[in-house]
Protein backbone atom coordinates (compact mmCIF):
# COMPACT_ATOMS: atom_id res chain seq x y z
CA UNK A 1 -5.80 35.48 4.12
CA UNK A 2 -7.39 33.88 7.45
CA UNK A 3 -10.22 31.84 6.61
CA UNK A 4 -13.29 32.04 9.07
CA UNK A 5 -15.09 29.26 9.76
CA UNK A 6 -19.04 29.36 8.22
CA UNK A 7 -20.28 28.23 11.88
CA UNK A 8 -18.08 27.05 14.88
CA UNK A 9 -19.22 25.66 18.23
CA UNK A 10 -17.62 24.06 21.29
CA UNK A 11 -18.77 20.07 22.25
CA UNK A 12 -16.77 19.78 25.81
CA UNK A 13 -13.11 20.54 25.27
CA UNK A 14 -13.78 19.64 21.05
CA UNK A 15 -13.80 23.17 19.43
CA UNK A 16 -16.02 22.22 15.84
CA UNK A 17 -16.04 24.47 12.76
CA UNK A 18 -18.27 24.10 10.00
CA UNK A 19 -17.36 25.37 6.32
CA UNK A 20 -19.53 25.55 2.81
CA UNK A 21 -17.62 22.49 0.93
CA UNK A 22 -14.66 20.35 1.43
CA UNK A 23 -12.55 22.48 -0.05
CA UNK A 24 -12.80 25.54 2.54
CA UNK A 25 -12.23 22.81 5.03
CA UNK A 26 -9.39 21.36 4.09
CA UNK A 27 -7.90 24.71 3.06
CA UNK A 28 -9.31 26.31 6.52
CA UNK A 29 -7.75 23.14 8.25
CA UNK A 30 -3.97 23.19 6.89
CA UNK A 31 -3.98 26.93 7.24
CA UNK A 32 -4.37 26.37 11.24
CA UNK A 33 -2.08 23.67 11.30
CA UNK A 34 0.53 25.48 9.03
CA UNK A 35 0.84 28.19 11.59
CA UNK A 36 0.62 25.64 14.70
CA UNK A 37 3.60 23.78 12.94
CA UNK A 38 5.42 27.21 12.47
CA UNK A 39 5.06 28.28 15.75
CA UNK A 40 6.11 24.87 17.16
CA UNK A 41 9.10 24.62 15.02
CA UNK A 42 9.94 28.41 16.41
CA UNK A 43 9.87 27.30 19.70
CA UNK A 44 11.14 23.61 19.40
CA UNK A 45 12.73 23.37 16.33
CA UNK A 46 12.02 19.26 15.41
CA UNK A 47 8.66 18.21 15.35
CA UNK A 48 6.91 14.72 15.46
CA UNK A 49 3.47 14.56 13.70
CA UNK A 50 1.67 11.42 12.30
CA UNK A 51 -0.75 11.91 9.76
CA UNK A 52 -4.36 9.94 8.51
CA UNK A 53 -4.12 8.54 4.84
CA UNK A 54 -8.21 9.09 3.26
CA UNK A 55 -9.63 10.77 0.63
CA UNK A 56 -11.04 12.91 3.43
CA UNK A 57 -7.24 14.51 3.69
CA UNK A 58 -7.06 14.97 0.40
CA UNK A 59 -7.57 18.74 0.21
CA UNK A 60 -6.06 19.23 3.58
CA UNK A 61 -3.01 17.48 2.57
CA UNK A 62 -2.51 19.81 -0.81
CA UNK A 63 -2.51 22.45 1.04
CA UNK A 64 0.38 21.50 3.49
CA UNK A 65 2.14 20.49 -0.04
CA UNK A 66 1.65 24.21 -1.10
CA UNK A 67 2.51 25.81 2.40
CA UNK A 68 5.63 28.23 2.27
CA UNK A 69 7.88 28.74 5.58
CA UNK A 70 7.61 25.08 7.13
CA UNK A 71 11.23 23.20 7.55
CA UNK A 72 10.33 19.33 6.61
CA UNK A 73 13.49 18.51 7.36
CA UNK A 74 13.13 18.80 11.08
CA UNK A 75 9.90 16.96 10.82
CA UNK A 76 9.62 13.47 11.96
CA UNK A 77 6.93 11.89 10.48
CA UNK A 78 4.45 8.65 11.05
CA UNK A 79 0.82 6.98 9.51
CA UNK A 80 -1.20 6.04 11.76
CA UNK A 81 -2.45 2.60 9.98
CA UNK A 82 -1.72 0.15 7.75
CA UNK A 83 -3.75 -3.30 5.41
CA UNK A 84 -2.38 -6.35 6.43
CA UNK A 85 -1.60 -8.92 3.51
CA UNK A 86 -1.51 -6.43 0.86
CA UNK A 87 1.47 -6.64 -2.26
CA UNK A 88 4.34 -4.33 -1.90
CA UNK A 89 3.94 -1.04 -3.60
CA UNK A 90 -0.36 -1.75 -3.64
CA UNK A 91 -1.90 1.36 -4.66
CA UNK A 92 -4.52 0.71 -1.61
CA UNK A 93 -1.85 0.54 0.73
CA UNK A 94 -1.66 4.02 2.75
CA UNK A 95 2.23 3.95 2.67
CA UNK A 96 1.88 4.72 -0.94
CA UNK A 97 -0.93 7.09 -0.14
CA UNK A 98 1.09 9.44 1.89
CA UNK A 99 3.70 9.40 -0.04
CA UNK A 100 2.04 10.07 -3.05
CA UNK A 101 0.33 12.74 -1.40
CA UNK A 102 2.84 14.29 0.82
CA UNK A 103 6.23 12.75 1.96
CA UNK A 104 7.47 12.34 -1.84
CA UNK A 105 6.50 16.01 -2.05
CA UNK A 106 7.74 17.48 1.14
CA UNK A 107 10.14 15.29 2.34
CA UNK A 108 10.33 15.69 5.72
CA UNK A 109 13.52 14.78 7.58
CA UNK A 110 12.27 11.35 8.95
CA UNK A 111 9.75 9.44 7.46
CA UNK A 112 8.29 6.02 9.52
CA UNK A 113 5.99 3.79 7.40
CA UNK A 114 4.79 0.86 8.94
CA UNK A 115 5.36 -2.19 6.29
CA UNK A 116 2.03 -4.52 6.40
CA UNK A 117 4.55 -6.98 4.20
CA UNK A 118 6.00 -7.99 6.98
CA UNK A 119 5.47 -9.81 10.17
CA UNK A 120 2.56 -8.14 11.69
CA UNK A 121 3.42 -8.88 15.27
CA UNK A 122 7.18 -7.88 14.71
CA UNK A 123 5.93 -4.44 12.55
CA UNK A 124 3.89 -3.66 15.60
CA UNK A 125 6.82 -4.12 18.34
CA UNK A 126 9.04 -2.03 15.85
CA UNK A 127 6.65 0.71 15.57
CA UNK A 128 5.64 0.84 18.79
CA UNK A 129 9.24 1.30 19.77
CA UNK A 130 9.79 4.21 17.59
CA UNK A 131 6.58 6.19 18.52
CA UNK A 132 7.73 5.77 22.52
CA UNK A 133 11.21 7.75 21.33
CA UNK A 134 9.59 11.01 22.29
CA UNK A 135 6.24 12.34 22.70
CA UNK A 136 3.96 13.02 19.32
CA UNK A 137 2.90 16.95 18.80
CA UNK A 138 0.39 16.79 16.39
CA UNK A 139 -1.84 14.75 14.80
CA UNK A 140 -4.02 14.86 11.45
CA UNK A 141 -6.87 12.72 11.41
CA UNK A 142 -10.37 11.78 10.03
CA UNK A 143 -13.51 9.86 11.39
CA UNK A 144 -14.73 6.85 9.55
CA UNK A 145 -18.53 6.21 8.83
CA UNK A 146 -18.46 4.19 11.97
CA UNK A 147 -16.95 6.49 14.02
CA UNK A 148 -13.42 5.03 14.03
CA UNK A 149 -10.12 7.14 14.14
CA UNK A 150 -7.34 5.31 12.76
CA UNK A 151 -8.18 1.80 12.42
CA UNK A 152 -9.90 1.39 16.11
CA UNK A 153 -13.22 -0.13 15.24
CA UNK A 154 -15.99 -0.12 17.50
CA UNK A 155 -15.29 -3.26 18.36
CA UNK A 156 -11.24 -3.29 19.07
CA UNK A 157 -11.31 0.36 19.88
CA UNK A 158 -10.44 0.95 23.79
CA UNK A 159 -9.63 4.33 25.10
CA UNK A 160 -7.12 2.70 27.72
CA UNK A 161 -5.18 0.27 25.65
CA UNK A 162 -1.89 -0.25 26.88
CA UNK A 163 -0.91 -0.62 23.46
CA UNK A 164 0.40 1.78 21.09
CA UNK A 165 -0.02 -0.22 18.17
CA UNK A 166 -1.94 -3.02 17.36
CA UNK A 167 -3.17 -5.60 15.51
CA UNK A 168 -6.46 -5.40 14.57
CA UNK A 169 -9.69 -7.44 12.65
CA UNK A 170 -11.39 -4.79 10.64
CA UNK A 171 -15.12 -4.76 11.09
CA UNK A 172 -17.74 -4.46 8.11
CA UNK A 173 -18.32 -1.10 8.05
CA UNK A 174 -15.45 -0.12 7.81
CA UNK A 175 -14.41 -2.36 4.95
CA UNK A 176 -17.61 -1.11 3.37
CA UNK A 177 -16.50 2.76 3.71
CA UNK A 178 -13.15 1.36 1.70
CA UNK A 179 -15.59 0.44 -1.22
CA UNK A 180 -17.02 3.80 -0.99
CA UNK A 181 -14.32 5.89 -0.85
CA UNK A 182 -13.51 4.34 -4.72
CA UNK A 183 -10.37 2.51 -2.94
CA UNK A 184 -11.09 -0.94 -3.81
CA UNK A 185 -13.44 -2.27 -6.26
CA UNK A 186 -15.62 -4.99 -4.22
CA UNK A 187 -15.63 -5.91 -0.50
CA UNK A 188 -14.07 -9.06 -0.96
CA UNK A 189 -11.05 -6.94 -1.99
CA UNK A 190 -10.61 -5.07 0.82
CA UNK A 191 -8.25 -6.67 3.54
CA UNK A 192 -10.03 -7.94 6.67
CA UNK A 193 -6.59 -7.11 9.15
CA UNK A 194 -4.55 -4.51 9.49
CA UNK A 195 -2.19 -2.53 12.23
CA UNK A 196 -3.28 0.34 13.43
CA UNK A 197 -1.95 3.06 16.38
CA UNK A 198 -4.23 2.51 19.05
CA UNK A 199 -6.41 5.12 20.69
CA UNK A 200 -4.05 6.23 23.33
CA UNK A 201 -1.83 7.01 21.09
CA UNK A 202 -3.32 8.98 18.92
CA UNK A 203 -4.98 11.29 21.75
CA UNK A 204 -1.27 11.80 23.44
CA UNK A 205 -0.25 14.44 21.09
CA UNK A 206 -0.62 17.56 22.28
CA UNK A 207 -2.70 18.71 19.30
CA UNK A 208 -5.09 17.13 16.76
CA UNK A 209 -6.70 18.58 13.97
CA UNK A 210 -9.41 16.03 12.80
CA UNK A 211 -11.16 16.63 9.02
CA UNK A 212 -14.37 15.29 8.24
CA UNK A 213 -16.21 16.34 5.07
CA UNK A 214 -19.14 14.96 3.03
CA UNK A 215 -22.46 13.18 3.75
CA UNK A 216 -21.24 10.19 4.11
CA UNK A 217 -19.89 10.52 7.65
CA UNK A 218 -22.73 13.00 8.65
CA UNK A 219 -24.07 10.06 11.09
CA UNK A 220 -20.61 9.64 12.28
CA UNK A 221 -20.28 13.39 13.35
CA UNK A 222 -23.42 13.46 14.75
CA UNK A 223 -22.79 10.58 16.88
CA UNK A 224 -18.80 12.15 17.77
CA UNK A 225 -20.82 14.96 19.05
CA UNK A 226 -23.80 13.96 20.75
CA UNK A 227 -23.40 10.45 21.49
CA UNK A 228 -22.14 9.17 24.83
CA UNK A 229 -18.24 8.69 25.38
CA UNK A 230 -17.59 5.27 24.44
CA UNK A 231 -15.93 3.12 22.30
CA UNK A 232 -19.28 2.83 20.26
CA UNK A 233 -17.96 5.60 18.67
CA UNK A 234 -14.66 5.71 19.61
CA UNK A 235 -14.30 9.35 18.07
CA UNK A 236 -15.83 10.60 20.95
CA UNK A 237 -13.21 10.57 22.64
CA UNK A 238 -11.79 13.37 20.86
CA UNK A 239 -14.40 15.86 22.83
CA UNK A 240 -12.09 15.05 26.18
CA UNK A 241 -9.12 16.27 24.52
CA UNK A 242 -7.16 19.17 25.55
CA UNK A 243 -6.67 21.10 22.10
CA UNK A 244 -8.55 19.07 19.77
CA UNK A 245 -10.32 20.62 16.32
CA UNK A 246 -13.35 19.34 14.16
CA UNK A 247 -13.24 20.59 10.88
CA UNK A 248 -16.25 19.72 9.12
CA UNK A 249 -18.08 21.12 5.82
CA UNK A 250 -21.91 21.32 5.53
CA UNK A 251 -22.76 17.81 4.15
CA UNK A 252 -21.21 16.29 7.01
CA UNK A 253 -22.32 18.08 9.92
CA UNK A 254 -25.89 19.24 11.03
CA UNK A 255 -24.39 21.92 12.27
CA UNK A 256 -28.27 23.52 13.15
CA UNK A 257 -27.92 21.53 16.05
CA UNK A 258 -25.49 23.45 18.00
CA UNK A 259 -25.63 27.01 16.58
């Protein structure tokens, strides 16, 4: 069964569709993706796809567990960011969180974790090197409450870094949202560095399907979508994409806006 989005709307080249609750989304959102990674595979056989680790995937990311048809083993597969400074194995760290989630589950043929153990500027070089193999097809995101995408902060984020990955100082916002989302108990927990793919990097795939649900990032959509282009949100830079999708659910959209 194709599920239609609730609402949908076009911001620039960003196509948005709204859902009732998180759950439509995220089942709405993998059920697109499923059948863009099908066709792909059809026509190129090995993929390359690099994938957001958030509770905000978490419903999205079930349902690519539960997908029938798709051949993991030709998929070559990459996280987009990483804590600095936290223990090996942390149950924070978003290694663990995609694995847990996903590559444990799916196994896909090639799996590249970047290791925040390790040194940082070395970890960077190395991963770096491996995403400039070949060119990325897709990529599954979210938008932080600041309007980040991966770890690119408002103020690290740069839509023409020359970088592909990148050390970065994570601002407070940010390492409040980490609090929020139940992932670590205090602020002074959370790490305050981290590695993280940088902007141009993310936005070279050739397709990205972004989830966003719940009222916490409703000022963060709003901002994605009607804000100027700039790096004080750098998820606006998603609207100048050429085959970019917003999947967002009712709490986290004002969706009355544009439809």
């Amino acid at each position: 069964m194709t599920r239609q989005a609730w609402k949908s709307f076009t911001v620039e080249k960003l196509r948005v569709e709204v859902y009732p609750d998180r759950r439509a989304m995220g089942a709405a959102a993998a059920e697109q993706a499923i059948a863009r990674i099908k066709q792909l595979q059809r026509e190129k056989g090995e993929l390359r796809m690099i994938f957001a680790a958030a509770p905000s995937q978490n419903e999205f990311l079930a349902s690519l567990v539960a997908a029938e048809g798709i051949d993991w083993s030709k998929i070559t597969a990459f996280h987009m960011d990483e804590y600095i400074g936290l223990p090996e194995g942390a149950l924070q760290s978003f290694s663990r969180f995609l694995r847990d989630k996903l590559f444990d589950l799916v196994r896909p043929g090639t799996v590249h974790l970047i290791d925040g153990t390790k040194s940082a500027e070395e970890e960077c070089r190395r991963y770096a090197a491996l995403l400039g193999e070949k060119p990325i097809d897709i990529v599954c995101l979210g938008i932080g409450e600041n309007g980040h995408i991966a770890f690119n902060d408002p103020p690290v984020a740069d839509f023409n870094d020359p970088h592909l990955v990148k050390i970065v100082e994570l601002d407070l916002p940010c390492r409040q949202q980490q609090v929020n989302d139940g992932c670590f108990p205090q602020l002074s927990d959370v790490p305050t560095h981290a590695i993280t793919l940088t902007i141009p990097a993310l936005v070279s795939a050739s397709h990205l399907f972004c989830m966003v649900p719940g009222p916490t990032k409703r000022q963060a959509v709003t901002e994605t979508l009607s804000g100027p282009s700039g790096t004080h949100c750098p998820a606006t830079v998603l609207r100048t994409h050429s085959d970019c999708t917003l999947y967002v659910d009712t709490e986290s959209c004002d969706y009355e806006r544009w439809t």
